[in-house]
Protein backbone atom coordinates (compact mmCIF):
# COMPACT_ATOMS: atom_id res chain seq x y z
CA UNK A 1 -1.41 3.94 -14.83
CA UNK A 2 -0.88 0.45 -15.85
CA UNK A 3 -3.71 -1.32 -13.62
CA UNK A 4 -6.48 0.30 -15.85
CA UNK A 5 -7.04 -1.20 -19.22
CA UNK A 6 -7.28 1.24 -22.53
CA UNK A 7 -10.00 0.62 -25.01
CA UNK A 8 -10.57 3.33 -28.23
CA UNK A 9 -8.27 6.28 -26.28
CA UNK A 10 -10.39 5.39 -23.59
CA UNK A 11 -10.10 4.09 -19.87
CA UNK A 12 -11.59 1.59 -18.82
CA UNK A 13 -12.81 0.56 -15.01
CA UNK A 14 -14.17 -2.56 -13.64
CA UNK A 15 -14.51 -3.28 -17.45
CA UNK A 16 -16.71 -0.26 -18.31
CA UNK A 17 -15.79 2.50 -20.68
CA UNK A 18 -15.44 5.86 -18.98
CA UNK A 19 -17.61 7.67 -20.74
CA UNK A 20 -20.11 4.71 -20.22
CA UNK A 21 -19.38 4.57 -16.59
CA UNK A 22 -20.19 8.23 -16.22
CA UNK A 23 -23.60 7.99 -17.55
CA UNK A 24 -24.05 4.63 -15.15
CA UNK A 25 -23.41 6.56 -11.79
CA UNK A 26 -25.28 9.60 -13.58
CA UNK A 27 -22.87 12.54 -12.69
CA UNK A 28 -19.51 14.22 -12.37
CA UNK A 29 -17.92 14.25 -10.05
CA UNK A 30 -17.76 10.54 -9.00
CA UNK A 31 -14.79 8.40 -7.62
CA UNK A 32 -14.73 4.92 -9.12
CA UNK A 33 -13.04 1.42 -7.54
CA UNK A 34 -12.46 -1.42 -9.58
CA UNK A 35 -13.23 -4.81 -7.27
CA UNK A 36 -10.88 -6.83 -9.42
CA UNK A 37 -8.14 -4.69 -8.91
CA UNK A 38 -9.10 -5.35 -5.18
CA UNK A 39 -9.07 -8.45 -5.21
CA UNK A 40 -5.95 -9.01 -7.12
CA UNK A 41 -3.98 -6.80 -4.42
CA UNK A 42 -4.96 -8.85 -1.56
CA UNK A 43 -4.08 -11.97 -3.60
CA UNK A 44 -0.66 -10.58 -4.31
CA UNK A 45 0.05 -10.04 -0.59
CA UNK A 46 -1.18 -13.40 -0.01
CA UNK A 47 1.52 -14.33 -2.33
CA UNK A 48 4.39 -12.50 -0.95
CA UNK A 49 3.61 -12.93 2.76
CA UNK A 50 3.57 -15.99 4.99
CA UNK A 51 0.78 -17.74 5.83
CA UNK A 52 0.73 -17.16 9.53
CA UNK A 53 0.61 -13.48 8.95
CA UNK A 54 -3.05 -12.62 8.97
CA UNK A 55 -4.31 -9.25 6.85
CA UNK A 56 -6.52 -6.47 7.89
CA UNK A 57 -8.09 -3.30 5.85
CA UNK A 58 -7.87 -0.80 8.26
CA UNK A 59 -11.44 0.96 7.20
CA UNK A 60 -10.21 4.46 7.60
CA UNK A 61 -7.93 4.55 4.22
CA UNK A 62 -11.66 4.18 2.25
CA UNK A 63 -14.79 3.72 4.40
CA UNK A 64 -17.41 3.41 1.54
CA UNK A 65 -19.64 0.49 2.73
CA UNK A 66 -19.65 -1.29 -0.43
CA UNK A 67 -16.15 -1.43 -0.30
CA UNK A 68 -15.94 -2.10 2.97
CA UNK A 69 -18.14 -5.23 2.23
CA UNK A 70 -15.54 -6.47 -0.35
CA UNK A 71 -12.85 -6.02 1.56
CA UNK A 72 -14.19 -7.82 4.81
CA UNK A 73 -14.62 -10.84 2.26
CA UNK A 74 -10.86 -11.01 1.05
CA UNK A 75 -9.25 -9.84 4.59
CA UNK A 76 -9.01 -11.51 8.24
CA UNK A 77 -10.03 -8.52 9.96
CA UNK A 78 -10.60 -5.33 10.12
CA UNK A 79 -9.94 -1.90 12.21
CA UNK A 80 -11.73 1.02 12.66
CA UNK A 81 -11.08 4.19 14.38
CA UNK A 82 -14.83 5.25 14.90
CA UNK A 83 -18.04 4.13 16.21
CA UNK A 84 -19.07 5.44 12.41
CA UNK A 85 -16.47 3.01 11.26
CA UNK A 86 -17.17 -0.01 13.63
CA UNK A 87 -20.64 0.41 12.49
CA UNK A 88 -19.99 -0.06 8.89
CA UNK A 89 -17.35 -2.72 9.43
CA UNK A 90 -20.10 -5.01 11.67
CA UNK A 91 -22.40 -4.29 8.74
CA UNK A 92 -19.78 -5.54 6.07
CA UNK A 93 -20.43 -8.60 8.22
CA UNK A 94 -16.96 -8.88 9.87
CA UNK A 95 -17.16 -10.71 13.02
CA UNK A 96 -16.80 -8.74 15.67
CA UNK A 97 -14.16 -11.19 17.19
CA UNK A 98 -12.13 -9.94 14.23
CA UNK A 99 -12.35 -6.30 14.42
CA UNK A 100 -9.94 -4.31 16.31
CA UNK A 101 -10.73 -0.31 17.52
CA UNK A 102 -8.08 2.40 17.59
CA UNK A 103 -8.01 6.15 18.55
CA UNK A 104 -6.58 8.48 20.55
CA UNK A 105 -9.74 10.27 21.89
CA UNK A 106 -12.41 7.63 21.82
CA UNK A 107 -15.40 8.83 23.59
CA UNK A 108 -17.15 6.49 26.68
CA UNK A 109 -20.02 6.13 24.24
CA UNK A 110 -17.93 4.85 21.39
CA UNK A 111 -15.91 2.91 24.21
CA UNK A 112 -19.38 1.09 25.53
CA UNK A 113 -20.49 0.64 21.96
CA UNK A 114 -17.42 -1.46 21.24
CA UNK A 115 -17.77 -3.52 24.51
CA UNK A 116 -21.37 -4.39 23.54
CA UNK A 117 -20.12 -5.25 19.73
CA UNK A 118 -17.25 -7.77 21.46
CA UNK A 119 -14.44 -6.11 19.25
CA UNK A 120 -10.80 -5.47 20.65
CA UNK A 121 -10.06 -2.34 22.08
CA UNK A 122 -6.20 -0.79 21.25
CA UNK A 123 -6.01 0.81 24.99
CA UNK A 124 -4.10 4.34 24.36
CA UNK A 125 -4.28 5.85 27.40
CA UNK A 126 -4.44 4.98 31.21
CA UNK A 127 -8.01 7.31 31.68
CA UNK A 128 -9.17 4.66 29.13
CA UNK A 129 -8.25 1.31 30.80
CA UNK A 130 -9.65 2.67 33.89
CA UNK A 131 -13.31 3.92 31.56
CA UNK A 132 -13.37 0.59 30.24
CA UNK A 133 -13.12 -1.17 33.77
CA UNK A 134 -16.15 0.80 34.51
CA UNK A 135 -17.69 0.39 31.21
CA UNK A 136 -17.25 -3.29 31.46
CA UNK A 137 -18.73 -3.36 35.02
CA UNK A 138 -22.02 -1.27 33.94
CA UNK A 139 -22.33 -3.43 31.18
CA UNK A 140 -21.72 -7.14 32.43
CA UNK A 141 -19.58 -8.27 29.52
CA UNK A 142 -15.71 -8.09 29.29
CA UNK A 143 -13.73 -5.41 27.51
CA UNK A 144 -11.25 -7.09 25.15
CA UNK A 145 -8.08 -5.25 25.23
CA UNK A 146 -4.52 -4.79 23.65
CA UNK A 147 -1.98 -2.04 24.66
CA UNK A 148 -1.02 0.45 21.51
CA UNK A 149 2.50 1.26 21.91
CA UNK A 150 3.91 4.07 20.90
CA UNK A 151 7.80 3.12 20.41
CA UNK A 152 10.94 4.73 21.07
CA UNK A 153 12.13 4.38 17.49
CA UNK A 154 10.35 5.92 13.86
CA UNK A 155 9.18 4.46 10.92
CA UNK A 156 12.28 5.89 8.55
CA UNK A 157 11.07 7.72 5.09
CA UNK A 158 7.37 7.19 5.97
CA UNK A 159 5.31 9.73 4.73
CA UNK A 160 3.58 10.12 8.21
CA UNK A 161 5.42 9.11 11.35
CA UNK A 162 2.75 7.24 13.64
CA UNK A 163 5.13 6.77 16.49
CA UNK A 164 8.67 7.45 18.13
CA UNK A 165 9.32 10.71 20.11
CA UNK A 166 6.37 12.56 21.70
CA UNK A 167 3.01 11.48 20.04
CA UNK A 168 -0.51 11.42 20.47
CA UNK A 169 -1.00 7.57 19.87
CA UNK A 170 -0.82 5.08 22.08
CA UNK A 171 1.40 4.89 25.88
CA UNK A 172 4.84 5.35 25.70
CA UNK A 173 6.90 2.35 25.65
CA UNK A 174 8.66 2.94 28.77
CA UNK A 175 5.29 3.41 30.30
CA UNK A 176 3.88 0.41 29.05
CA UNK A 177 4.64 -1.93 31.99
CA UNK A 178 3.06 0.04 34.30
CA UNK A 179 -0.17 0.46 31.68
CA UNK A 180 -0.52 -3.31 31.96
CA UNK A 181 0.08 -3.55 35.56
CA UNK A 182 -3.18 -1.25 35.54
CA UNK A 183 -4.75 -3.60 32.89
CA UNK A 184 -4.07 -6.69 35.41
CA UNK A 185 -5.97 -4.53 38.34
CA UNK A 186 -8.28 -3.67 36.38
CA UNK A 187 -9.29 -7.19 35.43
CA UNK A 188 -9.35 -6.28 31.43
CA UNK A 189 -9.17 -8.72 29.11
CA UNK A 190 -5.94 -8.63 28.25
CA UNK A 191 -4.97 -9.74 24.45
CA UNK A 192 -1.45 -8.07 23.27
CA UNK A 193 -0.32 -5.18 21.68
CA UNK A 194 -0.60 -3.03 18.80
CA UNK A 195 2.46 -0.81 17.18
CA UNK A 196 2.01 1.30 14.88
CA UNK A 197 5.46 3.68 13.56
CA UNK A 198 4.64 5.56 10.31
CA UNK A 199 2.55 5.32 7.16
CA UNK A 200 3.33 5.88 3.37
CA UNK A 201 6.82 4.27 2.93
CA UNK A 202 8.31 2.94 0.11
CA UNK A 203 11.36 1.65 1.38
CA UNK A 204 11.62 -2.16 2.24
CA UNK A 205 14.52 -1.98 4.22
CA UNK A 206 12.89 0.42 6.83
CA UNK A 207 9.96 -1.81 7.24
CA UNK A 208 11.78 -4.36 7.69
CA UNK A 209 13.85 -2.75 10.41
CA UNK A 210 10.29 -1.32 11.80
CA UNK A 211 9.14 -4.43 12.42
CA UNK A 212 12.00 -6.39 13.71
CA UNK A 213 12.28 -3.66 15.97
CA UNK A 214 8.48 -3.74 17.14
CA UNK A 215 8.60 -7.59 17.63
CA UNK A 216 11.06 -7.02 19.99
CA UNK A 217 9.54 -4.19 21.91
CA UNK A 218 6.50 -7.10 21.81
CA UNK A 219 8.79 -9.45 23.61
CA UNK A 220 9.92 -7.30 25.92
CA UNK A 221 6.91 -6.01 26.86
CA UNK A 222 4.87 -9.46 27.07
CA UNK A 223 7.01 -9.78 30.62
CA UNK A 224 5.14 -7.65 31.98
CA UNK A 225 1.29 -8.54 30.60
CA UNK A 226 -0.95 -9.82 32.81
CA UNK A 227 -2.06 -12.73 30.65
CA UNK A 228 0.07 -14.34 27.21
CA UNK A 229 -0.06 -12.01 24.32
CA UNK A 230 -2.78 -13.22 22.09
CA UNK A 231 -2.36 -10.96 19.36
CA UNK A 232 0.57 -9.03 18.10
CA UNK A 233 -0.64 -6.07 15.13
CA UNK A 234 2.91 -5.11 13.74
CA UNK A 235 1.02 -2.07 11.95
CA UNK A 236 1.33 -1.17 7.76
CA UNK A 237 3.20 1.83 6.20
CA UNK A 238 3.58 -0.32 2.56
CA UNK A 239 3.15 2.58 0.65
CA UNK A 240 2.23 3.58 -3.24
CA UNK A 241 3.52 5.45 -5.56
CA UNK A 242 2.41 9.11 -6.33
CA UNK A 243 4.77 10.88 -8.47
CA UNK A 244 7.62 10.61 -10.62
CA UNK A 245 10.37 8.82 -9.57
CA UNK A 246 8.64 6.77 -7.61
CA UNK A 247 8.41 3.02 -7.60
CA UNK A 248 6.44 0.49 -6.40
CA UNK A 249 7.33 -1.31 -2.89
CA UNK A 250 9.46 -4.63 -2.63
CA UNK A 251 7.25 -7.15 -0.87
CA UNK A 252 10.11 -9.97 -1.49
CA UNK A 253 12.22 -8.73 1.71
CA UNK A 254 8.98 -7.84 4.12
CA UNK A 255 7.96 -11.27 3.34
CA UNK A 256 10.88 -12.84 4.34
CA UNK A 257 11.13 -10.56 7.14
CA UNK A 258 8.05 -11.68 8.39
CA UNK A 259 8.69 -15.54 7.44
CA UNK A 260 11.76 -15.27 10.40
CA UNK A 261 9.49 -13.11 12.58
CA UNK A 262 7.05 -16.02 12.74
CA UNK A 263 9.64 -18.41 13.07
CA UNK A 264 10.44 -17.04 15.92
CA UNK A 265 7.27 -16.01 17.59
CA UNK A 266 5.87 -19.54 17.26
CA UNK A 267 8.51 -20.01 20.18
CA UNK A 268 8.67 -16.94 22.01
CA UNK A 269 4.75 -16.02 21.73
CA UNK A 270 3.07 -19.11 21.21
CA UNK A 271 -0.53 -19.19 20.34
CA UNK A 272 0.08 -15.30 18.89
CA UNK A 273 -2.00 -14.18 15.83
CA UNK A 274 0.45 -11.89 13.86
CA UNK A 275 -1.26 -8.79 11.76
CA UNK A 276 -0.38 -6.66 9.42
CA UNK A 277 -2.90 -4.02 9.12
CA UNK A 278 -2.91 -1.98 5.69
CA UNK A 279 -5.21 0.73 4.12
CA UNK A 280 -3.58 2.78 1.34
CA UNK A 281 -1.77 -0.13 -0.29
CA UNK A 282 -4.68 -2.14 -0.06
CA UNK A 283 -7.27 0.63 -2.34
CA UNK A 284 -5.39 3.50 -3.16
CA UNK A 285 -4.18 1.95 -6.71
CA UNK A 286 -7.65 0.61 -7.33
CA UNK A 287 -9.61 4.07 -7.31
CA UNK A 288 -9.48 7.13 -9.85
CA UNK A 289 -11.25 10.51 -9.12
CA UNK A 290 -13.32 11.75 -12.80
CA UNK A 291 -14.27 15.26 -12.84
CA UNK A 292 -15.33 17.22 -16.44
CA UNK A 293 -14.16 20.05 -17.58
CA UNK A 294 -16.65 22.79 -17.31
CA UNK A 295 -14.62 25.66 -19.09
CA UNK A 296 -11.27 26.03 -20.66
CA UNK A 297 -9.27 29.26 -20.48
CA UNK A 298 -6.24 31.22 -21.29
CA UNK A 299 -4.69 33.34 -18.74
CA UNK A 300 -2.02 35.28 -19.85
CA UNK A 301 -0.49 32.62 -22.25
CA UNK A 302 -1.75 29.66 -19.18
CA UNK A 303 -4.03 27.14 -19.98
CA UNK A 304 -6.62 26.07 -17.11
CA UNK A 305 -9.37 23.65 -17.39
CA UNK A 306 -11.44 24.37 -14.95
CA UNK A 307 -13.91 21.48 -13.63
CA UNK A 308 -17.16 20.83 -11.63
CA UNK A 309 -14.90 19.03 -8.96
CA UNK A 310 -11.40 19.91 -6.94
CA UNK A 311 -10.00 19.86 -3.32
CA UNK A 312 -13.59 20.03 -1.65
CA UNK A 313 -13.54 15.99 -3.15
CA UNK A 314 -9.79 15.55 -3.43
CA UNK A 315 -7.98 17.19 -0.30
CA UNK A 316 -5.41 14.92 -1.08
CA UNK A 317 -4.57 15.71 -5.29
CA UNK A 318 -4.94 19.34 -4.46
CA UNK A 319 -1.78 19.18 -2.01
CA UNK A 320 -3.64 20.10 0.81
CA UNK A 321 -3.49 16.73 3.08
CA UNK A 322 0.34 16.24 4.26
CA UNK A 323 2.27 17.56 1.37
CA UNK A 324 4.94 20.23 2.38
CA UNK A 325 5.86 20.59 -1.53
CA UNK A 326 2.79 20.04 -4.03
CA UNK A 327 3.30 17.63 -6.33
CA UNK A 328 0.49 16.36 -8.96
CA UNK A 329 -1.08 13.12 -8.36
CA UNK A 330 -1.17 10.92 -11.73
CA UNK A 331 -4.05 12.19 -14.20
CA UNK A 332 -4.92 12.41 -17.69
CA UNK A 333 -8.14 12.92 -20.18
CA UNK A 334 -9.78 10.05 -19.32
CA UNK A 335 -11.58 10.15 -22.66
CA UNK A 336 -8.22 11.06 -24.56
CA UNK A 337 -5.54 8.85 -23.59
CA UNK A 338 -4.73 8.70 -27.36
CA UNK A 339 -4.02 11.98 -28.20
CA UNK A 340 -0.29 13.41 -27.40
CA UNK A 341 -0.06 15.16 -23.65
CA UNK A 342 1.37 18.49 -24.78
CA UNK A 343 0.31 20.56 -23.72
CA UNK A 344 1.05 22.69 -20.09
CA UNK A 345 -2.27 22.61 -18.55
CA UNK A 346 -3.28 23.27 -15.13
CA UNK A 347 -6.34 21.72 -13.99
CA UNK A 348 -8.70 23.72 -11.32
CA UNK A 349 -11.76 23.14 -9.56
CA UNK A 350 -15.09 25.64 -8.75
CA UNK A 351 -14.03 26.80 -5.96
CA UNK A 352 -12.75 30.73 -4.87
CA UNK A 353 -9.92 29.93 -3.76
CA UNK A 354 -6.23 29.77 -5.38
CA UNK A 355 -6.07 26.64 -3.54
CA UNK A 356 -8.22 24.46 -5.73
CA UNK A 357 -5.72 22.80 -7.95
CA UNK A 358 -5.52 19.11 -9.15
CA UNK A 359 -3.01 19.77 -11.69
CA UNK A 360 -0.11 21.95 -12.10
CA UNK A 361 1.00 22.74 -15.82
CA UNK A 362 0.88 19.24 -16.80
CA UNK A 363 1.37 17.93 -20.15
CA UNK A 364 -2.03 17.02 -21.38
CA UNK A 365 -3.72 16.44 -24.52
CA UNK A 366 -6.12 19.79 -25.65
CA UNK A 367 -9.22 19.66 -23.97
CA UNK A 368 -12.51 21.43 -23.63
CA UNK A 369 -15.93 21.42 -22.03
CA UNK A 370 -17.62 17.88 -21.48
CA UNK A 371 -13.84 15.99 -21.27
CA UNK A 372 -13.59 13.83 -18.19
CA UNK A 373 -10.46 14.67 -16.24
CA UNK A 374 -8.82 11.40 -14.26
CA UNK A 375 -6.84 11.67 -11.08
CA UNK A 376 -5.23 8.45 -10.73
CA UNK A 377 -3.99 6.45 -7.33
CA UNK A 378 -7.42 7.92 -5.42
CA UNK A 379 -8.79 4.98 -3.92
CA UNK A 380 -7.34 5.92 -0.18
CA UNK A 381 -8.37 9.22 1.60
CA UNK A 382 -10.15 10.75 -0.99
CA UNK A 383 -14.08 11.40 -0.24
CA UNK A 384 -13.83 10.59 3.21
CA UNK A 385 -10.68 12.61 4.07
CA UNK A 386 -12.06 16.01 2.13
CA UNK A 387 -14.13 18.72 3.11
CA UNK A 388 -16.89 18.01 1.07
CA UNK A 389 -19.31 20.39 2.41
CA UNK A 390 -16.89 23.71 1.68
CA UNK A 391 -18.51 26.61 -0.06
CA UNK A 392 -21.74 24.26 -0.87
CA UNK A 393 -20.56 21.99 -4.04
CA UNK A 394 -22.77 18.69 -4.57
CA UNK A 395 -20.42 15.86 -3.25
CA UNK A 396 -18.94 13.37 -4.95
CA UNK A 397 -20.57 9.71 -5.55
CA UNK A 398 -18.19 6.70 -4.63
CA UNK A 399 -18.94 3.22 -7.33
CA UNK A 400 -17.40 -0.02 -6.93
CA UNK A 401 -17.43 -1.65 -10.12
């Protein structure tokens, strides 16, 4: 993993040795975020994308408030799909003007919380316009609205399709005009829509095509709003890379994709904020999960290193969170990067269960008790999107460094 300096066969993150950094946080397991790399992400979007296309973290790919706080600093907004969420995101300092809420199933309380805050809504449903109409009336302050759309076309390759054909998210597109007919009744404040079709794609070309297509659902749809679309959120799915084979996304064509998309909305939606909103490619490349080995034995001619952290931390690197086939997430001996991977190794966690895997005969260098093991690309749905609490493990800490 290129992002992460080596110094003396040894990694090194937010410019501290890992063996150094473990003793800073004071335990294993720990996940670990390098600000700079951060930093230099959002910079290289800034690069690649046009200027009227403004960037949000969407808090749910890695919620950690410190984080959080970074991120609201480099970003122009962020979304949350929680009242847990919106809470850390308004105390990253994010103006609320500048923090959108999404969800399928958000409950009245979460729905009157984010009236109160002044954040926009993403309306999914039409038992929620009508809520917030009531919500709004109780209260005495306006509920800020846009329409998610779910769209009669997919995000092609994505890892996870978000919309097309029968979904959870957001109103059917051909029952969108009617949902802001409702909206108009209703007296919302209207604001524009939000489309989100898949997450965890690698493929320019089909974000490209995603979005063209979703601009013009947007267009087609604004004849119907009740007031001029405001904002239009063209959703993410930029994707990393995980395994072999893999490479990193094109950002030259989605920028210039998104250069004519401007163009033209500047005309057809004038006044329009366009957003991208992005979690994984934002932090996932940033992060590494460190575990140490506990115990190293041979099972019938197998190797396993068996460690004082696995899936209850790292749903994801275990397989567990989406996969159909397992594959192993990047990793190494953090403290070893010197010595010659050759080893088949499979790396395991504490748990009783077959399940708790992080590495699959991978060739590593020998290793025994007190070696830090390093799963690599783990800055998006790691702690947060793990059952931490399974079979009573401590949990993991989270450092930004």
């Amino acid at each position: 993993m290129s992002q992460f300096p080596v110094e003396n066969g040894e990694l090194v993150v937010g410019g501290v040795p890992l063996t150094r950094l473990a003793a800073r946080v004071g335990q294993t397991p720990f996940y670990a975020y390098d600000r700079a790399l951060l930093s230099a992400r959002v910079a290289e979007l800034r690069q690649a994308l046009p200027a009227a296309i403004q960037l949000h973290y969407a808090v749910k790919a890695n919620p950690m408030p410190a984080l959080v706080g970074h991120m609201a600093g480099l970003v122009d907004g962020l979304d949350v799909a929680s009242a847990g969420e919106l809470a850390i995101a308004l105390d990253a300092g994010c103006a609320p003007a500048d923090i959108s809420f999404a969800g399928p199933g958000k409950r009245d309380a979460e729905l009157a919380q984010a009236v109160a805050a002044g954040v926009l809504l993403n309306v999914e449903s039409f038992r929620e316009a009508r809520a917030l109409a009531e919500i709004s009336t109780r209260l005495g302050w306006p509920a800020r609205v846009a329409v998610r759309v779910n769209p009669d076309f997919e995000l092609k390759s994505s890892g996870m399709k978000m919309g097309g054909g029968p979904k959870p998210f957001g109103v059917d597109a051909e029952e969108v005009p009617a949902l802001l007919a409702e909206v108009g009744r209703l007296g919302l404040a209207f604001e524009g829509f939000h489309l989100f079709a898949g997450s965890q794609n690698l493929r320019a070309e089909a974000i490209v095509e995603a979005q063209q297509k979703s601009f013009e659902l947007a267009l087609r749809l604004a004849d119907s709003a009740p007031a001029p679309v405001r904002v239009l959120n063209l959703g993410g799915g930029f994707g990393i890379p995980y395994f072999p084979g893999e490479t990193h996304l094109d950002l030259a064509p989605i920028g210039a994709n998104l250069a004519g998309i401007a163009t033209a909305a500047a005309t057809r939606l004038p006044g329009a904020a366009l957003v991208i909103e992005l979690g994984r490619f934002l932090v996932g490349e940033a992060g590494i999960y460190v575990c140490r080995v506990i115990d190293r034995k041979v099972s019938r001619g197998q190797v396993f290193l068996v460690c004082d952290g696995g899936l209850h931390h790292h749903l994801s690197a275990s397989g567990n969170f989406g996969q159909v086939l397992r594959k192993n997430y990047p990793a190494a001996i953090g403290n070893r990067l010197e010595a010659p991977g050759t080893t088949p190794t499979s790396v395991v966690g504490p748990l009783c269960t077959p399940l708790d895997l992080l590495a699959d005969r991978m060739a590593l260098p020998d290793a025994g008790p007190g070696d830090l093991v390093v799963i690599f690309q783990s800055g998006a749905y790691g702690a947060s999107a793990s059952p931490q609490a399974f079979l009573g493990h401590p949990a993991a800490i989270e450092a930004l460094v």
